[in-house]
Protein backbone atom coordinates (compact mmCIF):
# COMPACT_ATOMS: atom_id res chain seq x y z
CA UNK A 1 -14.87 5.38 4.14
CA UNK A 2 -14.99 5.14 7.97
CA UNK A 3 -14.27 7.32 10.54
CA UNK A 4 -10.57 6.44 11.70
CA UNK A 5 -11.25 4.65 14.98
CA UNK A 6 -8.52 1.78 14.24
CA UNK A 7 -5.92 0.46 17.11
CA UNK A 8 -3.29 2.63 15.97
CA UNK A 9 -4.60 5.87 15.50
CA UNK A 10 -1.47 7.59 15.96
CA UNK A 11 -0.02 6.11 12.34
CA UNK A 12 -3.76 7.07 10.80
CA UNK A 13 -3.00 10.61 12.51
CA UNK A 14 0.68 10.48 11.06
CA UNK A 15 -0.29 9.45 7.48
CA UNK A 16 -2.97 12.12 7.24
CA UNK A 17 -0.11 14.53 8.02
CA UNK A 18 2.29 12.50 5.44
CA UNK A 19 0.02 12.55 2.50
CA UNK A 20 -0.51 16.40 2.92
CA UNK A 21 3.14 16.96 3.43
CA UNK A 22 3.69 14.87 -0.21
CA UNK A 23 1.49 17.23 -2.13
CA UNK A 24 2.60 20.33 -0.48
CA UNK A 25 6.56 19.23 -1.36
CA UNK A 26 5.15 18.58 -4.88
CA UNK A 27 3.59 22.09 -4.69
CA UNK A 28 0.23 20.83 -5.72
CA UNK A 29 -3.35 22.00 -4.61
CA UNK A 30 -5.68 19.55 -3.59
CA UNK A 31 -7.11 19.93 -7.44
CA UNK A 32 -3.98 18.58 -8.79
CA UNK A 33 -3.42 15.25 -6.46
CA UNK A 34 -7.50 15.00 -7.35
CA UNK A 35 -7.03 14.52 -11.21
CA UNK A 36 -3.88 13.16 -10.84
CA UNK A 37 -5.44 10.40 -8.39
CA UNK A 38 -9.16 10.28 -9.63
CA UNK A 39 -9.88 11.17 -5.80
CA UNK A 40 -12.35 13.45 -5.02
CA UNK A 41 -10.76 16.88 -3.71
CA UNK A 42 -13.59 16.34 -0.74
CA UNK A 43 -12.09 12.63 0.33
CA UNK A 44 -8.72 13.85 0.00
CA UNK A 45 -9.21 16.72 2.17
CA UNK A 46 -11.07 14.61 4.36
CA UNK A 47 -7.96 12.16 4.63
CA UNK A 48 -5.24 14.74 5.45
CA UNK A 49 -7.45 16.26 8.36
CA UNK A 50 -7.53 12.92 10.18
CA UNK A 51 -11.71 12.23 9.49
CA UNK A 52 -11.81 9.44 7.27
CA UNK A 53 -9.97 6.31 7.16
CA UNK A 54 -8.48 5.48 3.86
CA UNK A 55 -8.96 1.78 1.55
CA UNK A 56 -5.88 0.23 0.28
CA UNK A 57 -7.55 1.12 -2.79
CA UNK A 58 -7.61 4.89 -2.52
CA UNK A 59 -3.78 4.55 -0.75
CA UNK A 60 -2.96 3.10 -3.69
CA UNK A 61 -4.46 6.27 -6.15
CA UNK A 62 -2.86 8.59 -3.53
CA UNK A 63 0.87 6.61 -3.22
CA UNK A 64 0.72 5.99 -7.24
CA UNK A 65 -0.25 9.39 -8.25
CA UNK A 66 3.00 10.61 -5.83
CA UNK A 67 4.87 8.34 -7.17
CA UNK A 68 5.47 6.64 -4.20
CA UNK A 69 4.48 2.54 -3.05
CA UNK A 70 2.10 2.12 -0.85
CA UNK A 71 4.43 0.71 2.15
CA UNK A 72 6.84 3.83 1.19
CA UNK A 73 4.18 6.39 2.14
CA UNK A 74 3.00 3.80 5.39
CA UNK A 75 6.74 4.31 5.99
CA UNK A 76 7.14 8.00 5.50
CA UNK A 77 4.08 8.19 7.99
CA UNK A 78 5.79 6.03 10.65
CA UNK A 79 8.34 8.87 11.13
CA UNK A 80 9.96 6.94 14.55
CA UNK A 81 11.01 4.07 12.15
CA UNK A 82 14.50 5.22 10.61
CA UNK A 83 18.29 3.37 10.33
CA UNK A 84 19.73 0.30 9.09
CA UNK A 85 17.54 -1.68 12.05
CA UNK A 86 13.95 -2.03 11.94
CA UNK A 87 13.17 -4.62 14.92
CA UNK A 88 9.75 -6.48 14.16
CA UNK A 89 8.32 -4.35 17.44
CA UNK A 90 8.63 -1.27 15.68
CA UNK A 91 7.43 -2.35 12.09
CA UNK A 92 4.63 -0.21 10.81
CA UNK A 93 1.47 -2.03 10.19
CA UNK A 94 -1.83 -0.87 8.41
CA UNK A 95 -4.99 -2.88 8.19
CA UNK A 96 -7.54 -1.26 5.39
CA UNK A 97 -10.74 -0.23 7.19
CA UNK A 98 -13.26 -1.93 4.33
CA UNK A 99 -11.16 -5.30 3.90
CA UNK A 100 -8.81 -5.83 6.96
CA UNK A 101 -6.21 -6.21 4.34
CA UNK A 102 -3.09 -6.02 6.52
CA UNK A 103 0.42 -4.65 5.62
CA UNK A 104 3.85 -4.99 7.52
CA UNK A 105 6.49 -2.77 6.41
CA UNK A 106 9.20 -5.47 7.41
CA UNK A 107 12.13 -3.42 6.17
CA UNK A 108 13.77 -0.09 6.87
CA UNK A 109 12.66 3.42 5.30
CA UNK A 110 14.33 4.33 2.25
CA UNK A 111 16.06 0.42 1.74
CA UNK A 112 16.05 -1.69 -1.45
CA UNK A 113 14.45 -3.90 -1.55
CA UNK A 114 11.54 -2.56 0.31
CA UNK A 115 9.79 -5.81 2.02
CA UNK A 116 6.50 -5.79 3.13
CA UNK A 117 4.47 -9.05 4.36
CA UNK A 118 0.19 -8.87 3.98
CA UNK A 119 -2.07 -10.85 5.04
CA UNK A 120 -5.08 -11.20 3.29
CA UNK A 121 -8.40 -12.03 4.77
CA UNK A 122 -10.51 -14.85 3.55
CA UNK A 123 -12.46 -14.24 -0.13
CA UNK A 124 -11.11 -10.56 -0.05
CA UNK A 125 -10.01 -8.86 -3.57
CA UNK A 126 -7.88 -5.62 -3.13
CA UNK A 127 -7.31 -3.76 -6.48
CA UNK A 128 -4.65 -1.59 -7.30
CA UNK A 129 -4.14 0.69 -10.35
CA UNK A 130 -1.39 0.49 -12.65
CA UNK A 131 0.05 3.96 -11.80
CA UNK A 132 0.71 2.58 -8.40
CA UNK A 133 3.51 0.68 -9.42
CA UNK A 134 4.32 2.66 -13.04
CA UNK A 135 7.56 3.75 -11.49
CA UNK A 136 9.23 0.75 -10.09
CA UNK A 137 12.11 -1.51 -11.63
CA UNK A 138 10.67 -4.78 -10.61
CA UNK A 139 8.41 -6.23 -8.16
CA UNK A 140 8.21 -9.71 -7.03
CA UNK A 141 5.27 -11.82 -4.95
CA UNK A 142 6.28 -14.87 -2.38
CA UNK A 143 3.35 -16.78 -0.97
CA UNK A 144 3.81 -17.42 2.13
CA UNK A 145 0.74 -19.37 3.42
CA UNK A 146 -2.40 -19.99 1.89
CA UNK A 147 -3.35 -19.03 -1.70
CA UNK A 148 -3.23 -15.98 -4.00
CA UNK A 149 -5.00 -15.36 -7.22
CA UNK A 150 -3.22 -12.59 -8.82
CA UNK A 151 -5.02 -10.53 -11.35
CA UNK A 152 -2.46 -8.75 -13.49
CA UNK A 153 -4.38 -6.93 -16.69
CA UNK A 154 -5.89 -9.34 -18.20
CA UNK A 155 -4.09 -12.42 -17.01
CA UNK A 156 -4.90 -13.95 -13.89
CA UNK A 157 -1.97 -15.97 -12.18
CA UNK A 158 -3.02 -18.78 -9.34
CA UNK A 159 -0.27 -19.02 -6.49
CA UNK A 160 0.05 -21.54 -3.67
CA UNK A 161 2.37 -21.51 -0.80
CA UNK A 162 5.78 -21.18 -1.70
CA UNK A 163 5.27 -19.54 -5.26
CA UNK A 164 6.87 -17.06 -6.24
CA UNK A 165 5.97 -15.06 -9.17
CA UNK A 166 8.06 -11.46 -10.61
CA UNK A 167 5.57 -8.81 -12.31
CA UNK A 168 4.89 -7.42 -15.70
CA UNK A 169 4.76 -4.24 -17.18
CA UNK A 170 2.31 -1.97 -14.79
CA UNK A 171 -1.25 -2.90 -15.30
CA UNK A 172 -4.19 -2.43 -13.33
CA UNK A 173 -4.01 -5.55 -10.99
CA UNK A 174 -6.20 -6.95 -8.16
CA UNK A 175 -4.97 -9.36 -4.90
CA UNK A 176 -7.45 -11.69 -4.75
CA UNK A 177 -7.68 -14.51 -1.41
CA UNK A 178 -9.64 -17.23 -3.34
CA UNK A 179 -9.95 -19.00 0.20
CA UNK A 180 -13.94 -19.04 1.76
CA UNK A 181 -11.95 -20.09 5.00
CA UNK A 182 -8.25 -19.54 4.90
CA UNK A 183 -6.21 -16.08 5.24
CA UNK A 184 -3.59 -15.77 2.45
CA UNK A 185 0.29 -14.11 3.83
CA UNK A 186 2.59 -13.10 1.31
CA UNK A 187 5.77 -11.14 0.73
CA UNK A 188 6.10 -8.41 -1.37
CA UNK A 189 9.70 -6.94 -3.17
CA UNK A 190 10.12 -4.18 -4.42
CA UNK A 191 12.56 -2.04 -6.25
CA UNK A 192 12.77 1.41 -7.15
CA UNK A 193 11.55 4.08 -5.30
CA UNK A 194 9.65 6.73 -6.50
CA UNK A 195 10.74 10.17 -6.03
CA UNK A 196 9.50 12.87 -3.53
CA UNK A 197 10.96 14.30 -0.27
């Protein structure tokens, strides 16, 4: 974890306040989004105050154990970002302080499907745990540019540009930018919402 010193602090400063506000609507100590997570109750605590900057990967244990996405919490956090319109000037973005893994919410708070275009650096692997996505309908991947190898449980699924490829069953899965050279952009869609204020 680093200390949050990334361009826009004010959305780290937002989603520290966001992920407290999710476990205090849930009701839950920092103990219970801890085992829930398989965060520390320390890093947690040091997320909502604002002191460390969260991975993707710990986002991801956070979001999942809320049952929430990833970009649905990012969203939650940009709380400026609401309607039917969501011009590309306002669209939230987070880059993950260990990776530079770099998500766009593209579409409006609260619609379906939620849209959300990364970029991932060169020979960069992002992993996610199943519970991140145990409570969504479906789920689909568009390259955009570059290549993707998708690790889905224990299948591994190579993408080019212009693939498209709809998920499994939630399993643990990893984003993986095969490139030494070349940034990988995809889309992601995604349907079903978890619940939560």
């Amino acid at each position: 974890m680093d200390i949050i010193q990334d361009a826009d602090s004010d959305l780290g400063n937002r989603l520290a306040r966001r992920l407290r506000a999710e476990r205090e609507a849930r009701g839950w100590p920092l103990a219970e989004l801890a085992e829930r997570s398989g965060v520390s109750r320390a890093m947690i605590s040091r997320v909502e105050r604002g002191e460390a900057s969260p991975t993707a990967a710990l986002l991801g244990r956070l979001s999942g154990a809320l049952g929430l996405t990833l970009s649905a919490l990012l969203a939650r956090a940009e709380a400026d970002a609401a309607g039917r319109l969501l011009r590309a000037a306002d669209q939230p973005t987070w880059e993950d302080p260990a990776t530079l893994y770099r998500r766009r919410a593209l579409s409006p708070p609260g619609a379906e499907p939620e849209l959300v275009e990364v970029t991932l650096p060169p020979d960069v692997r992002v992993p996610f745990p199943a519970a991140a996505y145990a409570f969504l309908r479906g789920q689909c991947l568009w390259v955009l540019e570059g290549r993707l190898d998708f690790a889905e449980g224990n299948t591994t699924h190579h993408l080019g540009t212009g693939d498209c490829l709809a998920l499994g069953p939630p399993a643990d899965c990893a984003f993986i930018n095969p490139s030494p050279d070349m940034p990988c952009r995809y889309l992601v869609a995604l349907t079903g919402q978890g619940p939560g204020p």
